[in-house]
N, C-alpha and C. Protein backbone atom coordinates (compact mmCIF):
# COMPACT_ATOMS: atom_id res chain seq x y z
N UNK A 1 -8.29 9.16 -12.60
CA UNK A 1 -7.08 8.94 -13.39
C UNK A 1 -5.91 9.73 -12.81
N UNK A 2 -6.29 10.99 -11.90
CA UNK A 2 -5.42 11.76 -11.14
C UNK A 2 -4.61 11.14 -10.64
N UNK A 3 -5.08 10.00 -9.76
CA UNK A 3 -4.41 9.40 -8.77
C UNK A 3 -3.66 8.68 -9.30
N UNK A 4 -3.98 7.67 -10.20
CA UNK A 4 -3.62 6.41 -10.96
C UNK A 4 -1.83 7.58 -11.70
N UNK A 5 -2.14 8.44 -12.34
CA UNK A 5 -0.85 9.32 -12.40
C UNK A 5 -0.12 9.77 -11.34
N UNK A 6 -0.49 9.77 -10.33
CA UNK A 6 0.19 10.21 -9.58
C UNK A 6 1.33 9.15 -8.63
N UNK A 7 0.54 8.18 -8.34
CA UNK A 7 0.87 6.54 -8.05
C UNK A 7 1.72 6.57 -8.87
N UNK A 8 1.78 6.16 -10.01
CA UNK A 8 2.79 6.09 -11.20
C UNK A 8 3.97 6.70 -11.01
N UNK A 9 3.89 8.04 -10.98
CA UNK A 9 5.05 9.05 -10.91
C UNK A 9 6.02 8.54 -9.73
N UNK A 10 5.01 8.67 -8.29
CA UNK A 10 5.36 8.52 -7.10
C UNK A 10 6.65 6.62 -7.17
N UNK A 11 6.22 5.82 -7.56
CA UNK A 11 6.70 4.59 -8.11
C UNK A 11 7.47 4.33 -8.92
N UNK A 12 7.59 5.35 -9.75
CA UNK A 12 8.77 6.10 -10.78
C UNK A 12 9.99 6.68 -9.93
N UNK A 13 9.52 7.46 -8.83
CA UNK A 13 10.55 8.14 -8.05
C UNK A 13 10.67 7.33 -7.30
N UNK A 14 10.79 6.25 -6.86
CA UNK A 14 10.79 5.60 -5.21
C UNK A 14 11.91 4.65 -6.06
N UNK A 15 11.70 4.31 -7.50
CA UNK A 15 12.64 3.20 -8.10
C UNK A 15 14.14 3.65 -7.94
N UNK A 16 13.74 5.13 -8.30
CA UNK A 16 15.19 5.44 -8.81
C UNK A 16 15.81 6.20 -7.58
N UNK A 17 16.15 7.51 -7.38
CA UNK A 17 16.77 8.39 -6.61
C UNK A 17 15.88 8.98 -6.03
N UNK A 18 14.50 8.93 -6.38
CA UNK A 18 13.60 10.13 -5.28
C UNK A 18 13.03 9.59 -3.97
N UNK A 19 13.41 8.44 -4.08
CA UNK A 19 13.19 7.33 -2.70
C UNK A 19 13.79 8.20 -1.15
N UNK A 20 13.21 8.66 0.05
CA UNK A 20 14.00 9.06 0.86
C UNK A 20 13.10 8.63 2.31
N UNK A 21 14.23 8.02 3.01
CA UNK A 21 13.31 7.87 4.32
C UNK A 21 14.01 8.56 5.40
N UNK A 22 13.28 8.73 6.62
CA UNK A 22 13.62 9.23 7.60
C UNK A 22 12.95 8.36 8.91
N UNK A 23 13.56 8.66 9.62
CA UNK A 23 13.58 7.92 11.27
C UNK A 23 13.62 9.33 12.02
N UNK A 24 12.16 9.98 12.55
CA UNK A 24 12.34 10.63 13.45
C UNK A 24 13.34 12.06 12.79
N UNK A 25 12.91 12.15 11.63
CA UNK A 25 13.63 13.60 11.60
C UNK A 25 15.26 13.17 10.63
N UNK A 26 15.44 12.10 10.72
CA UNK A 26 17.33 12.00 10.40
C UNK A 26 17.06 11.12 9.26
N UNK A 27 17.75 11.69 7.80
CA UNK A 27 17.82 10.70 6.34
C UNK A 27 18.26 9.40 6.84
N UNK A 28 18.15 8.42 6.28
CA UNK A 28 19.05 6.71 6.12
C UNK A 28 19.47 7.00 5.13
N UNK A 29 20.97 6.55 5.03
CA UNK A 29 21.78 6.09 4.01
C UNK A 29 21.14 5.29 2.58
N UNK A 30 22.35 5.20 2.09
CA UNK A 30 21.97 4.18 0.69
C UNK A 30 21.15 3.27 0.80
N UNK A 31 21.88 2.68 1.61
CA UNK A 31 21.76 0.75 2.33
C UNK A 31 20.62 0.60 2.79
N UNK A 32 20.09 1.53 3.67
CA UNK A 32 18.50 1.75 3.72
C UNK A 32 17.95 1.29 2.96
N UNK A 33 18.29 2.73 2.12
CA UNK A 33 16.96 2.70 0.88
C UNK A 33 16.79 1.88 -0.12
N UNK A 34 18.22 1.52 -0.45
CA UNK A 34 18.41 -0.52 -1.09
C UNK A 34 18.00 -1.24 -0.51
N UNK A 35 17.17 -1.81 0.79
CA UNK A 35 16.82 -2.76 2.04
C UNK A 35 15.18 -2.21 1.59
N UNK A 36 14.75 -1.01 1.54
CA UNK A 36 13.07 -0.85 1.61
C UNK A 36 12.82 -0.62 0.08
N UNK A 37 13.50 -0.50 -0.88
CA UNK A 37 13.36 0.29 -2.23
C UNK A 37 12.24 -0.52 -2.70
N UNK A 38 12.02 -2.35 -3.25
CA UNK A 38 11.57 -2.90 -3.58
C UNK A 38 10.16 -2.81 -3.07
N UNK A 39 9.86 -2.85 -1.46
CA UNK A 39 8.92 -3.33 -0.78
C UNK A 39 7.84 -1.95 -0.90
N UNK A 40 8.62 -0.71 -1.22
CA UNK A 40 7.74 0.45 -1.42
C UNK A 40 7.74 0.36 -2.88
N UNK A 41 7.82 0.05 -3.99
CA UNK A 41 8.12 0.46 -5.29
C UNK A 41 6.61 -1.29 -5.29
N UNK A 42 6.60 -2.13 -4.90
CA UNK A 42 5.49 -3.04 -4.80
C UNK A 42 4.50 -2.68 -4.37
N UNK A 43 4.23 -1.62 -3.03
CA UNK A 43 3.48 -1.26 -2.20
C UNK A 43 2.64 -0.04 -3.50
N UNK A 44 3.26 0.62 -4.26
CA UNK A 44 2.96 1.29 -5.62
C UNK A 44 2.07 0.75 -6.46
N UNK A 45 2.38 -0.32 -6.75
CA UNK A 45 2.14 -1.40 -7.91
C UNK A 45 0.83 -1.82 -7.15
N UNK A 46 1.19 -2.47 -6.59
CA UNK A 46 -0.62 -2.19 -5.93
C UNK A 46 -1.62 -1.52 -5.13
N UNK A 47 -1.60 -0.48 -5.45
CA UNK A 47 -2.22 0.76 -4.83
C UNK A 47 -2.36 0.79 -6.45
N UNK A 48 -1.82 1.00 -7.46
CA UNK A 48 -1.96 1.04 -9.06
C UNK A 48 -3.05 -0.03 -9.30
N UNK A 49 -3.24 -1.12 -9.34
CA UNK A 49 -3.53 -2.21 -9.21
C UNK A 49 -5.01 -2.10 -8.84
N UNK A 50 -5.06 -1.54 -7.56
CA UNK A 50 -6.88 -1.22 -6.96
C UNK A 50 -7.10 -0.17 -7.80
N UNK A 51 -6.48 0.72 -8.17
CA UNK A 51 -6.95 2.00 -8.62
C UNK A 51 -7.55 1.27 -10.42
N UNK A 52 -6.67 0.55 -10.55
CA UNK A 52 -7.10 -0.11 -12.15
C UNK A 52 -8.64 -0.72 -12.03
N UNK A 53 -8.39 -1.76 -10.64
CA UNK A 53 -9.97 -2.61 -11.05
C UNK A 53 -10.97 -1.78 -10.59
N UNK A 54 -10.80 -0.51 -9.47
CA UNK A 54 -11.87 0.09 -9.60
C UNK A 54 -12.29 1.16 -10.62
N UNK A 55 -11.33 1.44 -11.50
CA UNK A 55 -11.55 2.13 -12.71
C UNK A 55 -12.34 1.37 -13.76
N UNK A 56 -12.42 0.13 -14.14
CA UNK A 56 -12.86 -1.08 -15.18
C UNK A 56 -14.15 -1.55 -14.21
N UNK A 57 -14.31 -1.43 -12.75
CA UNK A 57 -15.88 -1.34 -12.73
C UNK A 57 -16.76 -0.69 -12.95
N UNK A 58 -15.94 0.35 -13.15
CA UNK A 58 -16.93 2.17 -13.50
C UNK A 58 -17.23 1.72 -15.05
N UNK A 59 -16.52 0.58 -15.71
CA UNK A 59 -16.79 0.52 -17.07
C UNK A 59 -15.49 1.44 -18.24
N UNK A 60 -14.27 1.82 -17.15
CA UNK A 60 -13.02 2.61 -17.80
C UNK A 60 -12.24 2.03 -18.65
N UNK A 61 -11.87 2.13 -19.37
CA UNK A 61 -10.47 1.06 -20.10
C UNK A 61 -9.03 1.44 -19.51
N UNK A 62 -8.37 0.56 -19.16
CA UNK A 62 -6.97 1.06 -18.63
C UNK A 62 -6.30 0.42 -19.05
């Protein structure tokens, strides 16, 4: 469930302002992070997603 919170959080921050990438050491701008924001904030959602169905084979409720 650690993880499954942590995923969460991490997907929480990537939506809003805690999103940050780098190239080799140097931030990208806004425009960047408006261009990848979605495709990592999805990349979340399912990594959430495996973590769910392998939790409900253990017999977990989520």
């Amino acid at each position: 469930m650690n993880k499954r919170h942590d995923l969460e959080n991490d997907a929480t921050l990537a939506a809003t302002s805690g999103l940050g990438v780098t190239i080799q050491g140097r931030y990208q701008d806004e425009a960047m992070l408006d261009a990848v924001r979605r495709s990592v904030v999805n990349e979340f959602n399912r990594r959430i997603a495996e973590v769910d169905e392998e939790l409900r084979s253990l017999g977990v409720e989520v």
